[in-house]
PDB file of N, CA and C in Angstrom:
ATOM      1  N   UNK A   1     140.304 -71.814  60.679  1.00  0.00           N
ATOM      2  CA  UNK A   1     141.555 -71.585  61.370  1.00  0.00           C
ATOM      3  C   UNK A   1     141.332 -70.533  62.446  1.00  0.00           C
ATOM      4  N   UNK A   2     142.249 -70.733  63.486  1.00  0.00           N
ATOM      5  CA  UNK A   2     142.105 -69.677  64.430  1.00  0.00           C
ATOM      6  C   UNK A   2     142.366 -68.832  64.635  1.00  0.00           C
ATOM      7  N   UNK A   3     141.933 -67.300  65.103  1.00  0.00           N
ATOM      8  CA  UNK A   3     142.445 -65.828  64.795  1.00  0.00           C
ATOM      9  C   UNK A   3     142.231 -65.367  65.792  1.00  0.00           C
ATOM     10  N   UNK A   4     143.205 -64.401  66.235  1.00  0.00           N
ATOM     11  CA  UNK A   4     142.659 -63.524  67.711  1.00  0.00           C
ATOM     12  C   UNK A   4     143.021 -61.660  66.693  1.00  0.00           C
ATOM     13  N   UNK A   5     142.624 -61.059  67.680  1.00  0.00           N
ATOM     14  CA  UNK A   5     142.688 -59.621  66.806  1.00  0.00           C
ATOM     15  C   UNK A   5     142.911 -58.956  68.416  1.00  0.00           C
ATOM     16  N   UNK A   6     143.884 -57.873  68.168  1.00  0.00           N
ATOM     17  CA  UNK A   6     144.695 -57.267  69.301  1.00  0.00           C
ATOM     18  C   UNK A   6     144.694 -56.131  68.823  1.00  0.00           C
ATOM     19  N   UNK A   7     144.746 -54.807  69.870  1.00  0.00           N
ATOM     20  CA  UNK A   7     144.687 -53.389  69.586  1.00  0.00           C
ATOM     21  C   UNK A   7     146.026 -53.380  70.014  1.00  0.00           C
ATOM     22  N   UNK A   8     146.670 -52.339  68.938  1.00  0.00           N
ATOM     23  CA  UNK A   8     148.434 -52.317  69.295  1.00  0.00           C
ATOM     24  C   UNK A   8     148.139 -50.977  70.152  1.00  0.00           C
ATOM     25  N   UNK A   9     149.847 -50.728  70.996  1.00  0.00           N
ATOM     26  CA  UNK A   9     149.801 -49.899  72.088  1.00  0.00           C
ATOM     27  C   UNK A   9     149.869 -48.310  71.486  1.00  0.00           C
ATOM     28  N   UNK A  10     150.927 -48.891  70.157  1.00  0.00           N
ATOM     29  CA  UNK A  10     151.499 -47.900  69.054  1.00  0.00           C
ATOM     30  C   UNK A  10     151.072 -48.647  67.841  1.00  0.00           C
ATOM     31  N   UNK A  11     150.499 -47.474  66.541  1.00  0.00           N
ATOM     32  CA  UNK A  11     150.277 -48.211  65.470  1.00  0.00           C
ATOM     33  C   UNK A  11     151.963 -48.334  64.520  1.00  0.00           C
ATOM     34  N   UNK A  12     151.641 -49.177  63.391  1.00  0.00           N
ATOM     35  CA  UNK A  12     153.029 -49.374  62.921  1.00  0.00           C
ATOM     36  C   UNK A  12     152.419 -49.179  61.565  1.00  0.00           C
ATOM     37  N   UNK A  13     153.056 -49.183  60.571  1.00  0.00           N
ATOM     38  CA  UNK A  13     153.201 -49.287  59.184  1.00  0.00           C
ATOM     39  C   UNK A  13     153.644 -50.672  58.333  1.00  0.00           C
ATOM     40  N   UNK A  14     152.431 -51.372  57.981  1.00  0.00           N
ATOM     41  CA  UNK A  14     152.451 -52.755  56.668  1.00  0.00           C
ATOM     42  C   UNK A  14     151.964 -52.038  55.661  1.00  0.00           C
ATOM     43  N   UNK A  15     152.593 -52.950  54.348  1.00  0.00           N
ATOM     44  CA  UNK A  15     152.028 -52.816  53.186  1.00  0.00           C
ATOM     45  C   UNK A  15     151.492 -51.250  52.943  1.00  0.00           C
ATOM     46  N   UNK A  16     152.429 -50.371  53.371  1.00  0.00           N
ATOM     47  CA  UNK A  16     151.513 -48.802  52.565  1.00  0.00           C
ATOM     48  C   UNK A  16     150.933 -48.751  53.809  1.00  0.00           C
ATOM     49  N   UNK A  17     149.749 -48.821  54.556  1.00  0.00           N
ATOM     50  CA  UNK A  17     148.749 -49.141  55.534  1.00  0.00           C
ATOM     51  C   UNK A  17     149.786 -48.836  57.289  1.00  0.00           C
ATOM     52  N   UNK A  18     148.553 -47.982  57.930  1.00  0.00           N
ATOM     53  CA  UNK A  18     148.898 -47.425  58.952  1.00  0.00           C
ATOM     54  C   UNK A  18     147.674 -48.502  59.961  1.00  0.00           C
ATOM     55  N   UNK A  19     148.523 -49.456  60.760  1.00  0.00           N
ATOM     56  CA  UNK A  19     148.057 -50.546  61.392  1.00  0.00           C
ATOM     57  C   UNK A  19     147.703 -49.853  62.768  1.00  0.00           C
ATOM     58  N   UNK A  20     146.617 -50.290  63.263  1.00  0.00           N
ATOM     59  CA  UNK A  20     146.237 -50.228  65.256  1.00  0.00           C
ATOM     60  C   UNK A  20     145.667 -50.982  65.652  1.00  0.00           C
ATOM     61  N   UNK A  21     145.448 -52.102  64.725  1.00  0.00           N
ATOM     62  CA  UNK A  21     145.381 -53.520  65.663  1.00  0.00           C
ATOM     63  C   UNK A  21     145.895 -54.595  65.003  1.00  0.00           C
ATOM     64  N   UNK A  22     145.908 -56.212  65.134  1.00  0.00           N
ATOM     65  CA  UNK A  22     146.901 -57.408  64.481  1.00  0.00           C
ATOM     66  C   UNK A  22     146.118 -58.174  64.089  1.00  0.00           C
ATOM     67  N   UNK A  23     145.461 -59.049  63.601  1.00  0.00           N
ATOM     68  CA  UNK A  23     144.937 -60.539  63.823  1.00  0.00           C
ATOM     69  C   UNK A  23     146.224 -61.264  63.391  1.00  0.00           C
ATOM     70  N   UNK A  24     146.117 -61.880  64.382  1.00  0.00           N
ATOM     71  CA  UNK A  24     147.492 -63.186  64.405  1.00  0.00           C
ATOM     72  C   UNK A  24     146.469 -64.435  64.017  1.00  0.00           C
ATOM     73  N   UNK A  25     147.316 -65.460  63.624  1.00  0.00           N
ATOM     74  CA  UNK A  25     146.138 -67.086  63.138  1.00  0.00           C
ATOM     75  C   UNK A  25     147.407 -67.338  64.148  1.00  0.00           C
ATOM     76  N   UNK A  26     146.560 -68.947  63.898  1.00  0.00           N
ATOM     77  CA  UNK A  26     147.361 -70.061  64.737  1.00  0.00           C
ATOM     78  C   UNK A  26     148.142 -70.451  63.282  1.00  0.00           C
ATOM     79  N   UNK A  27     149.832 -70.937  63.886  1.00  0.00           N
ATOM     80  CA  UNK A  27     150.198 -71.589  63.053  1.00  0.00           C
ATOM     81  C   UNK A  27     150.241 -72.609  62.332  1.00  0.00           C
ATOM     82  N   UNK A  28     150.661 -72.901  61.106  1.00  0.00           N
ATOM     83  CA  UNK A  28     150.502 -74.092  60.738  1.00  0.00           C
ATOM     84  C   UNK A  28     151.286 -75.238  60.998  1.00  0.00           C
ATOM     85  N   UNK A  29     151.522 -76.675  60.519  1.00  0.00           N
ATOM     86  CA  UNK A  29     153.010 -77.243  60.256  1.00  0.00           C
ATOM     87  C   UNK A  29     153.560 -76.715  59.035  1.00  0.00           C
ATOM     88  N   UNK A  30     152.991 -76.087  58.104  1.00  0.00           N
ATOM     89  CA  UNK A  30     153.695 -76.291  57.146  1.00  0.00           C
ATOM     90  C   UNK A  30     154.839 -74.349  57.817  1.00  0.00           C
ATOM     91  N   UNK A  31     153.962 -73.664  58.224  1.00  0.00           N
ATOM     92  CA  UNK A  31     154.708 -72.492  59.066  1.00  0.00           C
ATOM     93  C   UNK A  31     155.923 -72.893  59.952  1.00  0.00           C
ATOM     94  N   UNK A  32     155.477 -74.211  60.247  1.00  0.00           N
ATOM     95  CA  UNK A  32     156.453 -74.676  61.505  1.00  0.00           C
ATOM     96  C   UNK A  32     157.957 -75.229  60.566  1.00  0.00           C
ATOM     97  N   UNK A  33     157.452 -75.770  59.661  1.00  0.00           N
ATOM     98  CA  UNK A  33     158.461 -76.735  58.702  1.00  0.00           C
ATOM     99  C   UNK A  33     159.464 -75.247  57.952  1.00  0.00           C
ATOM    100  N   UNK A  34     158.727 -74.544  57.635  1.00  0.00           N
ATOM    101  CA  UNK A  34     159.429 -73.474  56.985  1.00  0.00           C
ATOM    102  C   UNK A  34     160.444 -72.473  57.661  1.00  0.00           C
ATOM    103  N   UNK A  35     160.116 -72.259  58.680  1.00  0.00           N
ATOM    104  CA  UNK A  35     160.708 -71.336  60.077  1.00  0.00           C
ATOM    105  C   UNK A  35     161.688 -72.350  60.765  1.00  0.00           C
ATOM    106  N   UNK A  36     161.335 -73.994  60.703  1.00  0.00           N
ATOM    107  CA  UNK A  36     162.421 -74.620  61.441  1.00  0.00           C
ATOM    108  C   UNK A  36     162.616 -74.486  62.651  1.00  0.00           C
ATOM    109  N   UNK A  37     161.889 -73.905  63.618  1.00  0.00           N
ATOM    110  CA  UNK A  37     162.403 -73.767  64.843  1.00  0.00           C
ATOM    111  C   UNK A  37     160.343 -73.794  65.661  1.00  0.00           C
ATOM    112  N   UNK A  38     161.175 -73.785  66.868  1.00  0.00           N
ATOM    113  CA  UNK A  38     159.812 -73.377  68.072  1.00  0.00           C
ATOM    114  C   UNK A  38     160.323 -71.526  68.319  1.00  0.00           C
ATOM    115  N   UNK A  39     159.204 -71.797  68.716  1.00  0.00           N
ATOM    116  CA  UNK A  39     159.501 -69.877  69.303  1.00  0.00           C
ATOM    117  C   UNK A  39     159.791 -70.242  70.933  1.00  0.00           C
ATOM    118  N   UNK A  40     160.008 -71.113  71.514  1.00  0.00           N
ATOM    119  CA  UNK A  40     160.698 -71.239  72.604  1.00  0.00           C
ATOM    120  C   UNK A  40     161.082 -72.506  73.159  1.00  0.00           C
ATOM    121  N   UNK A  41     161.862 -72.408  74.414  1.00  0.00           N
ATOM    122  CA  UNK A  41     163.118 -73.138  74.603  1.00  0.00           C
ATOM    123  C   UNK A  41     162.519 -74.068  75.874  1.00  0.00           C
ATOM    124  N   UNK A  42     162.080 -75.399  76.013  1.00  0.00           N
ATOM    125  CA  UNK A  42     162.152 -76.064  77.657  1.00  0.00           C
ATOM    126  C   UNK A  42     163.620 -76.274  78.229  1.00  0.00           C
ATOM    127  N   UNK A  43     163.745 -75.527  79.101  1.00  0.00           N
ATOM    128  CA  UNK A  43     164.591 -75.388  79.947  1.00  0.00           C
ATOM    129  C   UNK A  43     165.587 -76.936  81.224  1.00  0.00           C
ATOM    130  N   UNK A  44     166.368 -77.313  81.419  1.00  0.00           N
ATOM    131  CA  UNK A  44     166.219 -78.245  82.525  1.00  0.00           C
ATOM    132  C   UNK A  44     165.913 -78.630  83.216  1.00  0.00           C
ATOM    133  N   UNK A  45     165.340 -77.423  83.784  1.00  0.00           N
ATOM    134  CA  UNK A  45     164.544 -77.183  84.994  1.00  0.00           C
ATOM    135  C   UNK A  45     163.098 -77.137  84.705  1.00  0.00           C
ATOM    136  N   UNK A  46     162.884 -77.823  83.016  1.00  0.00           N
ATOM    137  CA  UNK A  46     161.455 -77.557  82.641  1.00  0.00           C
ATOM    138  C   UNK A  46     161.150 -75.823  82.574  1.00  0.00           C
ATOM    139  N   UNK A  47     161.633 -75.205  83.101  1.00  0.00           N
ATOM    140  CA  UNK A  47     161.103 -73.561  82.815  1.00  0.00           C
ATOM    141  C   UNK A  47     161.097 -73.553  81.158  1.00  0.00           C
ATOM    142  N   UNK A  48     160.243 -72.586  80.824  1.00  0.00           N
ATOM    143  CA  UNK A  48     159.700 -72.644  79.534  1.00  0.00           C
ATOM    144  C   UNK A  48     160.249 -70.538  79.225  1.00  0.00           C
ATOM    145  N   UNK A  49     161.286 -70.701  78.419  1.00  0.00           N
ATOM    146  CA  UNK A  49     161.934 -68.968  77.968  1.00  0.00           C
ATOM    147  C   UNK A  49     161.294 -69.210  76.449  1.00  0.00           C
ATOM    148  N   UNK A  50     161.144 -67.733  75.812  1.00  0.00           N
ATOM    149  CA  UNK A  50     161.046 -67.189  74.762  1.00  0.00           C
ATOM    150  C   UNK A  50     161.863 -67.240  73.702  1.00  0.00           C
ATOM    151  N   UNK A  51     162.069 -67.847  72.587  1.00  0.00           N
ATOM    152  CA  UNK A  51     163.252 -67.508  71.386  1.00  0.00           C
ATOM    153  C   UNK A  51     162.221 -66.311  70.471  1.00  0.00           C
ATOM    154  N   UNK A  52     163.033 -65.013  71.214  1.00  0.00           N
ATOM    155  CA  UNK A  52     162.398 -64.089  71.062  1.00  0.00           C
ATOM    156  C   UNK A  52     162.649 -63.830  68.858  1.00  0.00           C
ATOM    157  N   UNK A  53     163.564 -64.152  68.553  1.00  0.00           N
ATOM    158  CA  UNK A  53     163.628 -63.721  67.196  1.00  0.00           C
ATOM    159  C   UNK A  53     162.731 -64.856  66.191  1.00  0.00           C
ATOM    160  N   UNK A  54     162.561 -66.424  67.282  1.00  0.00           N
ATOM    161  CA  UNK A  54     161.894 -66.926  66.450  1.00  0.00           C
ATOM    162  C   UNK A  54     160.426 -66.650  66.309  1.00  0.00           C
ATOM    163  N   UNK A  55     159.983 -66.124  67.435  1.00  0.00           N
ATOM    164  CA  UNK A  55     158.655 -66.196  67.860  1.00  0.00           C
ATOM    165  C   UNK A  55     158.284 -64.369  66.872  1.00  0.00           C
ATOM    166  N   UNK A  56     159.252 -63.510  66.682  1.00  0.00           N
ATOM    167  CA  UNK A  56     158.850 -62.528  65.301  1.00  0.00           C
ATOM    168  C   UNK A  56     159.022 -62.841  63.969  1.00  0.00           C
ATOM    169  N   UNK A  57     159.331 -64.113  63.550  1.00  0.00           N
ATOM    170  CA  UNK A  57     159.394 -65.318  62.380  1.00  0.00           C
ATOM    171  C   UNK A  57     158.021 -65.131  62.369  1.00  0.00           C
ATOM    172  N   UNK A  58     157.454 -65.801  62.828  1.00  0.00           N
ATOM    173  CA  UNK A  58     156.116 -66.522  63.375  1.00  0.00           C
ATOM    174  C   UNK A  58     155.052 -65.238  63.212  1.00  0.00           C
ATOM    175  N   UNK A  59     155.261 -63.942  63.920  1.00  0.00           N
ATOM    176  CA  UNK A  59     154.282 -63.205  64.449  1.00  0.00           C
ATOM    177  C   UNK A  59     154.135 -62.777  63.075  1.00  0.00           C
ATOM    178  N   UNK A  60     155.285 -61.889  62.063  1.00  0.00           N
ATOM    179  CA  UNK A  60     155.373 -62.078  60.191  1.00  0.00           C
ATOM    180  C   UNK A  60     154.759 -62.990  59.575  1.00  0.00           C
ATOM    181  N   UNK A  61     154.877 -64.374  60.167  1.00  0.00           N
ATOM    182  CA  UNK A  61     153.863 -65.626  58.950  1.00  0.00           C
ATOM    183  C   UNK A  61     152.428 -64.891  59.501  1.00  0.00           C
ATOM    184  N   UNK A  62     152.303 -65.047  60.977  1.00  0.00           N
ATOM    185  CA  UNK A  62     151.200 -65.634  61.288  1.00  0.00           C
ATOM    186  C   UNK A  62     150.238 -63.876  61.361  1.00  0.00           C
ATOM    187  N   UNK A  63     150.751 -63.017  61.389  1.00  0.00           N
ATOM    188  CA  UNK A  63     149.593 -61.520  60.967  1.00  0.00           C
ATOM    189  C   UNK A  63     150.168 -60.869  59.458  1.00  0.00           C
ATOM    190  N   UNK A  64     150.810 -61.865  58.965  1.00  0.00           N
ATOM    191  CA  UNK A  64     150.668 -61.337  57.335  1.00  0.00           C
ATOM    192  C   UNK A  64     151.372 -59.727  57.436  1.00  0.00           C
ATOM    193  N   UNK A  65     152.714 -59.390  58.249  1.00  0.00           N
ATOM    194  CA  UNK A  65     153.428 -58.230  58.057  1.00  0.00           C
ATOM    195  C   UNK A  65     154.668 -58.454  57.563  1.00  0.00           C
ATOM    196  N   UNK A  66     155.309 -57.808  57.081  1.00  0.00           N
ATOM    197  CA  UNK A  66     156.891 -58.138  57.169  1.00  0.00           C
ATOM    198  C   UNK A  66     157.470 -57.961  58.207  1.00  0.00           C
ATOM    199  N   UNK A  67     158.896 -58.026  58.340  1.00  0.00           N
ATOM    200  CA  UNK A  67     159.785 -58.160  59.234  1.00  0.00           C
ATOM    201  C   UNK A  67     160.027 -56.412  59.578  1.00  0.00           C
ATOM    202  N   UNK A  68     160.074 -56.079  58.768  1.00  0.00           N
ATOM    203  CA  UNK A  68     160.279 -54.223  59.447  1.00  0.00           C
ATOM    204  C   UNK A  68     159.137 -53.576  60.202  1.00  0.00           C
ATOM    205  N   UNK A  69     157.643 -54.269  59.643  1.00  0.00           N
ATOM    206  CA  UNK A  69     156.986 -53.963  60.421  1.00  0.00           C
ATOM    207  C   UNK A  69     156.815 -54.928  62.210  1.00  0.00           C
ATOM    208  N   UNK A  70     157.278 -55.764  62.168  1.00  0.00           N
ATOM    209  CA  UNK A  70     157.596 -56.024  63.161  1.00  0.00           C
ATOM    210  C   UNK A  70     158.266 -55.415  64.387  1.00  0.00           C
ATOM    211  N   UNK A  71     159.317 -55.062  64.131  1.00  0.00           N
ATOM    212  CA  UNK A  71     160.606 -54.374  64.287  1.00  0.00           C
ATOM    213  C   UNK A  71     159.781 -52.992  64.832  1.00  0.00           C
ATOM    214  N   UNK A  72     158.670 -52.563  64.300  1.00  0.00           N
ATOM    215  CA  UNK A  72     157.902 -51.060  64.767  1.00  0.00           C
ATOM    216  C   UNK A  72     157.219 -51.600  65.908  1.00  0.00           C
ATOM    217  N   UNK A  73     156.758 -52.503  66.604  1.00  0.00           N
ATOM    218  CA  UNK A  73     156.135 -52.775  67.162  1.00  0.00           C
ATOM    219  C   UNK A  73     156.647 -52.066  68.916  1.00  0.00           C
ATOM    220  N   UNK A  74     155.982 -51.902  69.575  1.00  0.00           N
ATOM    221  CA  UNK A  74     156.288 -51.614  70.880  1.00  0.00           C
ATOM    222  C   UNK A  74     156.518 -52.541  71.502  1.00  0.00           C
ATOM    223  N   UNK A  75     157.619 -52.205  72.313  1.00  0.00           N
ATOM    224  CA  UNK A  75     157.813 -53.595  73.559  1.00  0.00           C
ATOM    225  C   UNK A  75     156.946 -54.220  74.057  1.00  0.00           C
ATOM    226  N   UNK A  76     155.705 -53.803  74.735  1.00  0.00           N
ATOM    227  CA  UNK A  76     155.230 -54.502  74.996  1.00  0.00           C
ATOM    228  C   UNK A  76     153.911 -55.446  74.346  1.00  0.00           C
ATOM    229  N   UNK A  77     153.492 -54.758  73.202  1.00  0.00           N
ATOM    230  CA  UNK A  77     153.289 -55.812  72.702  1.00  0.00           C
ATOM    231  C   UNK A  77     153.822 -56.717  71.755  1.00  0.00           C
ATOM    232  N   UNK A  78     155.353 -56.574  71.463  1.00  0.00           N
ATOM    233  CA  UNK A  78     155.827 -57.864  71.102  1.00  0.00           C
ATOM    234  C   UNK A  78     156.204 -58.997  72.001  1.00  0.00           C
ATOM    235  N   UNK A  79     156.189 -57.965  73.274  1.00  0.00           N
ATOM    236  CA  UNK A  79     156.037 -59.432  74.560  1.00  0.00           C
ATOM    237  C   UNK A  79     154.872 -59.896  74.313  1.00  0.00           C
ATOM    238  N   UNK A  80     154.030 -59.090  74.502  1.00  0.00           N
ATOM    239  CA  UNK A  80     152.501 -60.021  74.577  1.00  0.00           C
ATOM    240  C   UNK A  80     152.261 -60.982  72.924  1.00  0.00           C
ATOM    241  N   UNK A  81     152.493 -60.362  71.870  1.00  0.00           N
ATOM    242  CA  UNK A  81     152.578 -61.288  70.846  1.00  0.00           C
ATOM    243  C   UNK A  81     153.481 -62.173  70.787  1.00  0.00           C
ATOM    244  N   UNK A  82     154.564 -62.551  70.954  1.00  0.00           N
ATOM    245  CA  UNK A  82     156.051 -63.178  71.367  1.00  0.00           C
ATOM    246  C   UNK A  82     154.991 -64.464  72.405  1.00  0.00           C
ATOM    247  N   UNK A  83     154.332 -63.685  73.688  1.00  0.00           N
ATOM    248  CA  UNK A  83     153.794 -65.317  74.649  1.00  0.00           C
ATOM    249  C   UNK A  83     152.367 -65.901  73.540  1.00  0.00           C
ATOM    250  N   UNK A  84     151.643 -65.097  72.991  1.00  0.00           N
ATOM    251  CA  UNK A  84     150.211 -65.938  72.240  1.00  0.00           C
ATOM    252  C   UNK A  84     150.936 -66.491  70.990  1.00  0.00           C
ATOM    253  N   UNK A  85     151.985 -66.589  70.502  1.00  0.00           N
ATOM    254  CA  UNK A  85     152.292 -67.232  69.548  1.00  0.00           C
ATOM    255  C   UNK A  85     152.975 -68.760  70.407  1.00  0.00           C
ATOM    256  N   UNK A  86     154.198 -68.556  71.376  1.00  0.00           N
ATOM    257  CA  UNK A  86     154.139 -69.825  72.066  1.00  0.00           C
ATOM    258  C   UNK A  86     152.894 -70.537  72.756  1.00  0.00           C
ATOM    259  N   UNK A  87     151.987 -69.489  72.813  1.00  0.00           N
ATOM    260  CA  UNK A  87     150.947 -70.392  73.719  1.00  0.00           C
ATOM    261  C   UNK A  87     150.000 -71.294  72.639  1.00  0.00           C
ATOM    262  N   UNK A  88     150.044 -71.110  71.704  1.00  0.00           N
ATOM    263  CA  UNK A  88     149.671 -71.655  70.642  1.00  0.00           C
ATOM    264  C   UNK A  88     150.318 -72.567  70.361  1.00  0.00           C
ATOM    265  N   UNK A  89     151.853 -73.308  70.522  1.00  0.00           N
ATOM    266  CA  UNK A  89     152.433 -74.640  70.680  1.00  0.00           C
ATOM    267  C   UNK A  89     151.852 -75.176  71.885  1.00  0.00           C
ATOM    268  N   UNK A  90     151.351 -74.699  73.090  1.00  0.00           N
ATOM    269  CA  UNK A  90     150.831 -75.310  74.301  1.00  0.00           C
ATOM    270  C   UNK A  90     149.330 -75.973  74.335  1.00  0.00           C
ATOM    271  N   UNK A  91     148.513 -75.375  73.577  1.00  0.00           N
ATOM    272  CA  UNK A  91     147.480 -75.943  73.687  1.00  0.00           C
ATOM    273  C   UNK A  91     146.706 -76.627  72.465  1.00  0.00           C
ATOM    274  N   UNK A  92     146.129 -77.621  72.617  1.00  0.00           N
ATOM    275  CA  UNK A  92     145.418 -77.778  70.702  1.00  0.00           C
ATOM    276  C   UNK A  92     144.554 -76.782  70.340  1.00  0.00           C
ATOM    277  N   UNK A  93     144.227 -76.663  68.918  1.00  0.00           N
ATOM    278  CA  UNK A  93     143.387 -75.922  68.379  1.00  0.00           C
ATOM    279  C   UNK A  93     141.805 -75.974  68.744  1.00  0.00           C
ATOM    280  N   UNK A  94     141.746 -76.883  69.301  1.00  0.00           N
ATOM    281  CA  UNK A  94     140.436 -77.651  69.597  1.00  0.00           C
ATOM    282  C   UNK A  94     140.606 -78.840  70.698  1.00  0.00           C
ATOM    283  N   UNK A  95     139.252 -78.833  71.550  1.00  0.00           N
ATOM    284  CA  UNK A  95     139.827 -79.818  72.509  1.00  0.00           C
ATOM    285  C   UNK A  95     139.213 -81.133  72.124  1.00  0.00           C
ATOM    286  N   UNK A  96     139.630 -81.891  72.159  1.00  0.00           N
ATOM    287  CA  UNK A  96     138.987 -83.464  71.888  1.00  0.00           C
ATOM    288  C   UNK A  96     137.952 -83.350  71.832  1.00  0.00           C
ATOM    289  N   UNK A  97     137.408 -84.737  71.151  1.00  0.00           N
ATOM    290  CA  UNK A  97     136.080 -84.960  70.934  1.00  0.00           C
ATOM    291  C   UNK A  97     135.529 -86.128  72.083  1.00  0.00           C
ATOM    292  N   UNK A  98     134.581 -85.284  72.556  1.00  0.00           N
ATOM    293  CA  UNK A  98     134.342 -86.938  73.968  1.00  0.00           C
ATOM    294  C   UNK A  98     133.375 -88.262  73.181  1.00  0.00           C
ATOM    295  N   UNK A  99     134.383 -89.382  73.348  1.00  0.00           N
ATOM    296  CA  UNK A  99     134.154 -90.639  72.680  1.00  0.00           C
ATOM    297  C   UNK A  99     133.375 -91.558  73.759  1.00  0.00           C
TER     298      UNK A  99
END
């Protein structure tokens, strides 16, 4: 499965544990089936926005924190975690196999 690992701007507090960086995975379906939602919205205009509360659903499954530690996170990197969790609906896990 796939993992990226990120240095936070500010550390936060999981589990007891004083955090300063994340590994996020890629999600699953069965993550997707449970959460019920996308972490963002196609627009009419095709523009592609953030469902910013779903996409900290997601960032909780997918780096194994709870929701309060979320919530500690600095703005900007829950923007930046908030876009690598949608960008992870954008691309496959793997690119084809050439047949």
């Amino acid at each position: 499965m796939s993992t990226t690992t990120h240095t936070l701007s500010a550390p936060i507090q999981a589990h007891g544990e004083t955090l300063v960086e994340l590994t996020i995975r890629r999600p699953t379906v069965q993550d997707c089936r449970a959460i019920k939602s996308l972490p963002y919205h196609i627009d009419k205009d095709e523009a592609v926005s953030l469902d910013l509360d779903v996409a900290a659903k997601y960032l909780g499954v997918c780096a194994a924190i709870p929701p309060g530690s979320v919530d500690q996170l600095d703005l900007s990197d829950l923007n930046r975690f908030a876009w690598l969790i949608a960008g992870f609906f954008m691309s496959p896990a793997s690119p084809p196999s050439a047949s």
